[in-house]
C-alpha atoms as a PDB file:
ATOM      1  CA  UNK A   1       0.000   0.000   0.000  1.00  0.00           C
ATOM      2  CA  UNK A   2       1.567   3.411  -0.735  1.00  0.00           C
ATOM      3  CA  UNK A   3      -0.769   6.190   0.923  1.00  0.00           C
ATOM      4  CA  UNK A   4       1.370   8.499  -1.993  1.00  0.00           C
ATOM      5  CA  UNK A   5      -0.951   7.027  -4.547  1.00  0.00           C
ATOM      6  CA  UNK A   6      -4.343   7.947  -2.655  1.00  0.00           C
ATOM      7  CA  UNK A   7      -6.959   9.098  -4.889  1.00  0.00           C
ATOM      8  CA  UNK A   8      -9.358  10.288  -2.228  1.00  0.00           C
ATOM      9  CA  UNK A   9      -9.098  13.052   1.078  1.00  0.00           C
ATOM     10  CA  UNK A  10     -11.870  11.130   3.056  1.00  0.00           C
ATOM     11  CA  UNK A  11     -13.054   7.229   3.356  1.00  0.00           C
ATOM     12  CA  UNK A  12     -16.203   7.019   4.802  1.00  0.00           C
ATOM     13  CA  UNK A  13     -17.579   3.483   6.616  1.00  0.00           C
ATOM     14  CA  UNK A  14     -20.984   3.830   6.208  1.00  0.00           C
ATOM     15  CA  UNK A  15     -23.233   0.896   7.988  1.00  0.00           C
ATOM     16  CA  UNK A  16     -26.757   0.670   9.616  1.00  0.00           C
ATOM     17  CA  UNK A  17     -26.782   2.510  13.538  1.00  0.00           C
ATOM     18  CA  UNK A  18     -27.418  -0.695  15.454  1.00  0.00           C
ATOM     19  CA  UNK A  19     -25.015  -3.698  16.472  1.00  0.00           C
ATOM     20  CA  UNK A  20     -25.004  -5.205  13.476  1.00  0.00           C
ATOM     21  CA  UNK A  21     -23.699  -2.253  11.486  1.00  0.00           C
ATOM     22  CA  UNK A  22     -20.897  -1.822  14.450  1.00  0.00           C
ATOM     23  CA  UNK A  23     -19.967  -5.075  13.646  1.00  0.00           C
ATOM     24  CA  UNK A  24     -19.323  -4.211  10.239  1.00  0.00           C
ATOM     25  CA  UNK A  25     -17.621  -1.024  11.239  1.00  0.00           C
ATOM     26  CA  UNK A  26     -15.406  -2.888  13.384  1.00  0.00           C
ATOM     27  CA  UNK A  27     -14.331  -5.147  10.971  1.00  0.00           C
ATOM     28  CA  UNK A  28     -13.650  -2.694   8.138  1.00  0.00           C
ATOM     29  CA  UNK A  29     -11.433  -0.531  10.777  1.00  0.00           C
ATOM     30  CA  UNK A  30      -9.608  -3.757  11.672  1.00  0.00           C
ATOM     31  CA  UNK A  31      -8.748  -4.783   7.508  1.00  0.00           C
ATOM     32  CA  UNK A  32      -7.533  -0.943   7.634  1.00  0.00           C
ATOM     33  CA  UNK A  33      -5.638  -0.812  10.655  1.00  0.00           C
ATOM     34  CA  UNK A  34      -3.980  -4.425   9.511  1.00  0.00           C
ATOM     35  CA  UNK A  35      -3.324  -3.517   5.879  1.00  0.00           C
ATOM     36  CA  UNK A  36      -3.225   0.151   5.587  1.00  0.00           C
ATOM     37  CA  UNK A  37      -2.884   1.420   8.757  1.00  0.00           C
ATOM     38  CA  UNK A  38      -1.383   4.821   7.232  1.00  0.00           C
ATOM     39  CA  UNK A  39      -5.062   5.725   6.027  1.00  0.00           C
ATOM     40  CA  UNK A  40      -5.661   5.327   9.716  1.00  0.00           C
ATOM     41  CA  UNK A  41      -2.696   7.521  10.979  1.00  0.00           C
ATOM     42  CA  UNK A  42      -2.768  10.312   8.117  1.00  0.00           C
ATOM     43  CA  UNK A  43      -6.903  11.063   9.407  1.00  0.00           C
ATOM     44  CA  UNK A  44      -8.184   9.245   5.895  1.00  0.00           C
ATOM     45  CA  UNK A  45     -11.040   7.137   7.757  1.00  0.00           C
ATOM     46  CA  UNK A  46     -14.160   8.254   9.205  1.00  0.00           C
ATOM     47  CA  UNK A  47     -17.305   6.838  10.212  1.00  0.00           C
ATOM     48  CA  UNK A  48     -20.810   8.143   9.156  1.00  0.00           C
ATOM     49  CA  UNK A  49     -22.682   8.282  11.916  1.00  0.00           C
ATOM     50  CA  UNK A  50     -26.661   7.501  10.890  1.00  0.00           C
ATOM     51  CA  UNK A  51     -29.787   8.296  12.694  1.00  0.00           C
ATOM     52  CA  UNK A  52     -31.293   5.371  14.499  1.00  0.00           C
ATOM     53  CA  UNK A  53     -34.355   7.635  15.149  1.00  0.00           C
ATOM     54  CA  UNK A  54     -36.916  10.355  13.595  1.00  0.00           C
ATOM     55  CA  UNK A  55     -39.194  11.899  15.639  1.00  0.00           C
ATOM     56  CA  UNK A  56     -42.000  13.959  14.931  1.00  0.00           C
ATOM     57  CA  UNK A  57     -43.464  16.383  17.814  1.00  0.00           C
ATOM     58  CA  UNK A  58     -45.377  19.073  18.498  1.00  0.00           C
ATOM     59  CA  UNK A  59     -43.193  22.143  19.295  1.00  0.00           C
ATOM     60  CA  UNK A  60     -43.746  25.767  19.230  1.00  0.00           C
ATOM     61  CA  UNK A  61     -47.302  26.611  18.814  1.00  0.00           C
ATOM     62  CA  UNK A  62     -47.848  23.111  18.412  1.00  0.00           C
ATOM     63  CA  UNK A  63     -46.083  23.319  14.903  1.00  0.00           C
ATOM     64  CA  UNK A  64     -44.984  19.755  13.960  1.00  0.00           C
ATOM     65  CA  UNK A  65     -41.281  19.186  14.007  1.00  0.00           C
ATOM     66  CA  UNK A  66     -38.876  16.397  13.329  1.00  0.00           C
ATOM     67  CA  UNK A  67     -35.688  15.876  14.876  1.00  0.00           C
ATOM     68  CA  UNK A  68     -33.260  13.309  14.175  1.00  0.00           C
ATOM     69  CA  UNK A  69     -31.810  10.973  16.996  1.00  0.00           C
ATOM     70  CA  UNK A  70     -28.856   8.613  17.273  1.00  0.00           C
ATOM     71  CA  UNK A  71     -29.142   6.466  19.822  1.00  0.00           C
ATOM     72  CA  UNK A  72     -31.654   4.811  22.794  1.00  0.00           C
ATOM     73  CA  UNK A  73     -29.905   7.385  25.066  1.00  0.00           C
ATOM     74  CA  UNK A  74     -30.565  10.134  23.371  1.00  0.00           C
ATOM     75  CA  UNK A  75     -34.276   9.136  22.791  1.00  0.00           C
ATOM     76  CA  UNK A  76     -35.107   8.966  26.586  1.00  0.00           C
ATOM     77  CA  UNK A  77     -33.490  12.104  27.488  1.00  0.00           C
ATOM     78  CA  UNK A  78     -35.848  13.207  24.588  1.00  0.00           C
ATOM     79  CA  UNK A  79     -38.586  12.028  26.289  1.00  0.00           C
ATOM     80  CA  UNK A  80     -37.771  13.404  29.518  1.00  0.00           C
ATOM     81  CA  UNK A  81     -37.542  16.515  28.237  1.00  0.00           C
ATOM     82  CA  UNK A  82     -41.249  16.821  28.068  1.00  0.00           C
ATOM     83  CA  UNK A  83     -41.935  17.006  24.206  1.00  0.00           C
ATOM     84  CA  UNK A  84     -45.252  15.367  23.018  1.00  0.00           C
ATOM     85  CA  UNK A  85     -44.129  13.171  20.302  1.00  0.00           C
ATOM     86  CA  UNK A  86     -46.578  12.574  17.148  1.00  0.00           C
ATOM     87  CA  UNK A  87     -44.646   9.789  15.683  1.00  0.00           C
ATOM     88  CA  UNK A  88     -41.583   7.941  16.108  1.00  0.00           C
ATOM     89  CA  UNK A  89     -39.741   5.984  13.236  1.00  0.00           C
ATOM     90  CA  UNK A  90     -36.655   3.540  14.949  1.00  0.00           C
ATOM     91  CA  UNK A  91     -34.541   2.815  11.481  1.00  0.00           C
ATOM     92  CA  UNK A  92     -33.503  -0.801  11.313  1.00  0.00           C
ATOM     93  CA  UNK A  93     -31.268   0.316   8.576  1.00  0.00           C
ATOM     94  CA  UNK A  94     -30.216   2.649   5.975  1.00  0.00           C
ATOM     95  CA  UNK A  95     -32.142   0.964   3.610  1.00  0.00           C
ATOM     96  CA  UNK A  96     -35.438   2.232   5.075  1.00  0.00           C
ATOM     97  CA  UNK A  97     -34.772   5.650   5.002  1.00  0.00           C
ATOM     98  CA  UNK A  98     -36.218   7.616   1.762  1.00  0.00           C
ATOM     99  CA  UNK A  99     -33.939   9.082  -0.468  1.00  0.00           C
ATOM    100  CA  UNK A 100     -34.250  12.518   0.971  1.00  0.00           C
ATOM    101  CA  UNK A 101     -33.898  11.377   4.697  1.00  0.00           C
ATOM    102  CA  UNK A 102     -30.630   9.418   3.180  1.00  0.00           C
ATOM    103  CA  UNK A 103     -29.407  12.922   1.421  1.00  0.00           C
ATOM    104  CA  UNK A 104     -29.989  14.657   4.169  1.00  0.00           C
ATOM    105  CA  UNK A 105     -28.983  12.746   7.306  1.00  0.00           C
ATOM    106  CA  UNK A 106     -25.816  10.446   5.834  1.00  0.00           C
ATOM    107  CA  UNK A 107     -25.159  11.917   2.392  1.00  0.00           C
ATOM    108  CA  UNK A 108     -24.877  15.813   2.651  1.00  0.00           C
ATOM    109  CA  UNK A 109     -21.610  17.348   3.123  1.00  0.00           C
ATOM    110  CA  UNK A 110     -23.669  20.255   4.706  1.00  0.00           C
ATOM    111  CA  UNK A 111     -25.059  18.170   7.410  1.00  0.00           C
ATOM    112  CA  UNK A 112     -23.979  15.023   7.967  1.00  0.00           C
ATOM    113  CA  UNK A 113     -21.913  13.816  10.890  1.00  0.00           C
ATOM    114  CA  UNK A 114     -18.983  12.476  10.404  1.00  0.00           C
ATOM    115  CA  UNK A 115     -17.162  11.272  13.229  1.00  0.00           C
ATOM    116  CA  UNK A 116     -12.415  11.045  12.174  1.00  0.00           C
ATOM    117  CA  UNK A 117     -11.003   7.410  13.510  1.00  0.00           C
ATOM    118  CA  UNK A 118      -8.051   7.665  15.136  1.00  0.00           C
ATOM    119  CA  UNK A 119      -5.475   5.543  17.681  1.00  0.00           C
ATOM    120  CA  UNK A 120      -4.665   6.941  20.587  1.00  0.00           C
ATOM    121  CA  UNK A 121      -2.737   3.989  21.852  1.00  0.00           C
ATOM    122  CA  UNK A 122      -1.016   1.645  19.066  1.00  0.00           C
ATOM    123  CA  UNK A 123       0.152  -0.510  21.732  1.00  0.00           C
ATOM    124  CA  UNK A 124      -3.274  -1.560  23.238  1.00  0.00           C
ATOM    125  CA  UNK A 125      -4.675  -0.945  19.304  1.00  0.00           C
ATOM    126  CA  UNK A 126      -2.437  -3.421  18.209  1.00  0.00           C
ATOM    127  CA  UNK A 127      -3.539  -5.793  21.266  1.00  0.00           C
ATOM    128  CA  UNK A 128      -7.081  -6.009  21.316  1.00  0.00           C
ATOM    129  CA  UNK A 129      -6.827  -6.433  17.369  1.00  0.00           C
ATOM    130  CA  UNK A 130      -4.508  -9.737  17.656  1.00  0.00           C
ATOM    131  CA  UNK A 131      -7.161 -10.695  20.571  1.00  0.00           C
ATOM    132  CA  UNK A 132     -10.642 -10.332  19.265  1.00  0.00           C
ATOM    133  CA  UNK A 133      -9.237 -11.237  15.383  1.00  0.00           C
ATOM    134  CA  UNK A 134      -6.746 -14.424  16.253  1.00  0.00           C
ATOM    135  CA  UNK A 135      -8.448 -18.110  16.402  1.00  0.00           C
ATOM    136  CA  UNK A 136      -7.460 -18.286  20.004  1.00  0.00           C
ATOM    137  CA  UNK A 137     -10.744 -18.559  21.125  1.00  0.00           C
ATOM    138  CA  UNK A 138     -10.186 -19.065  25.456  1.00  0.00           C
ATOM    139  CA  UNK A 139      -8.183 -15.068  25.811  1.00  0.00           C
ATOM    140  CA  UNK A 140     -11.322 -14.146  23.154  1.00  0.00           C
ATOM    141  CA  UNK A 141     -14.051 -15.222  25.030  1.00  0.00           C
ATOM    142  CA  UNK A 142     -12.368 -13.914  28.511  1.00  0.00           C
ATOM    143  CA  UNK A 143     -11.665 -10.497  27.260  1.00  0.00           C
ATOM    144  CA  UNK A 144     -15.672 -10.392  25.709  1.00  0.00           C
ATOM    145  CA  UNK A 145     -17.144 -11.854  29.196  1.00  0.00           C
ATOM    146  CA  UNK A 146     -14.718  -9.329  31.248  1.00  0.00           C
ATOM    147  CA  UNK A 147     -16.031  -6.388  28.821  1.00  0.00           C
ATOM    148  CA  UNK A 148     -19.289  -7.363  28.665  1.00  0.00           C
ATOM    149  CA  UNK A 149     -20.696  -5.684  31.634  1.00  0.00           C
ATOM    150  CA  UNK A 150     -19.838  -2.113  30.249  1.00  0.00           C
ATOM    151  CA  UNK A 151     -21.537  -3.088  27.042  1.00  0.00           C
ATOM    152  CA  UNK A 152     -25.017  -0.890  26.088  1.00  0.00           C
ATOM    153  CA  UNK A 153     -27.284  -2.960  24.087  1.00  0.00           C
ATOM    154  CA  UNK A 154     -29.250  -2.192  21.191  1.00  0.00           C
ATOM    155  CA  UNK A 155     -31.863  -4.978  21.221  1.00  0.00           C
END
């Protein structure tokens, strides 16, 4: 790989805003950190961060509004917040979003979130990789069951 002979200023993962989609995520970022780890290191990779949620509401002078939310956290502080919601749409994927919703929540340079992967620590990068990706399955499955308890479930 020689990073000399890059024909683009941004790659973009793209995937779904649940688990699944993070699993995807996490294995593209692993075939890049393995193979071209420069893309990595130069600031070449970002993640698109998708809605998992629209929700319509009744705001000002009970006006309908939408807003667009990206995760179960930030759906219950929503809620808390008082607003009476008209109708809530939970995306199971990119593919059920229109094409304007796409455009305008993933797509558009204007308003999309984009969210720069970087290492902080190539040591413990370079660790967890060779642990979660190797066919030792026993340090694997202690690592997952010792992490576990901080995970936050999408289900």
């Amino acid at each position: 790989f020689d990073i000399s002979k890059l024909r683009y200023d941004k790659i973009i993962i793209m995937t779904d805003a649940d688990v699944d989609g993070a699993h995807i995520s996490t294995l593209l970022l692993t075939f890049f950190y393995r193979f071209m780890p420069e893309l990595i290191m130069e600031g070449k990779v970002y993640r698109g961060l998708p809605p998992l949620y629209k929700v319509d509401y009744e705001g000002k002078r009970k006006a309908k509004q939408s807003r667009y939310l990206f995760n179960d956290f930030e759906l219950e502080k929503f809620r808390k917040e008082g607003h009476k919601i008209i109708a809530l749409q939970r995306y199971k994927g990119l593919g059920e979003m229109d094409a304007d919703q796409l455009w305008e929540t993933t797509l558009n340079p204007e308003s999309r979130i984009l969210a720069q992967v970087s290492i902080s620590d190539t040591v413990e990068a370079d660790e967890v990789t060779t642990l979660l990706m190797s066919s030792a399955v026993p340090p694997r499955r202690a690592f997952i069951m010792e992490e576990a308890k901080y995970a936050k479930l999408d289900v």
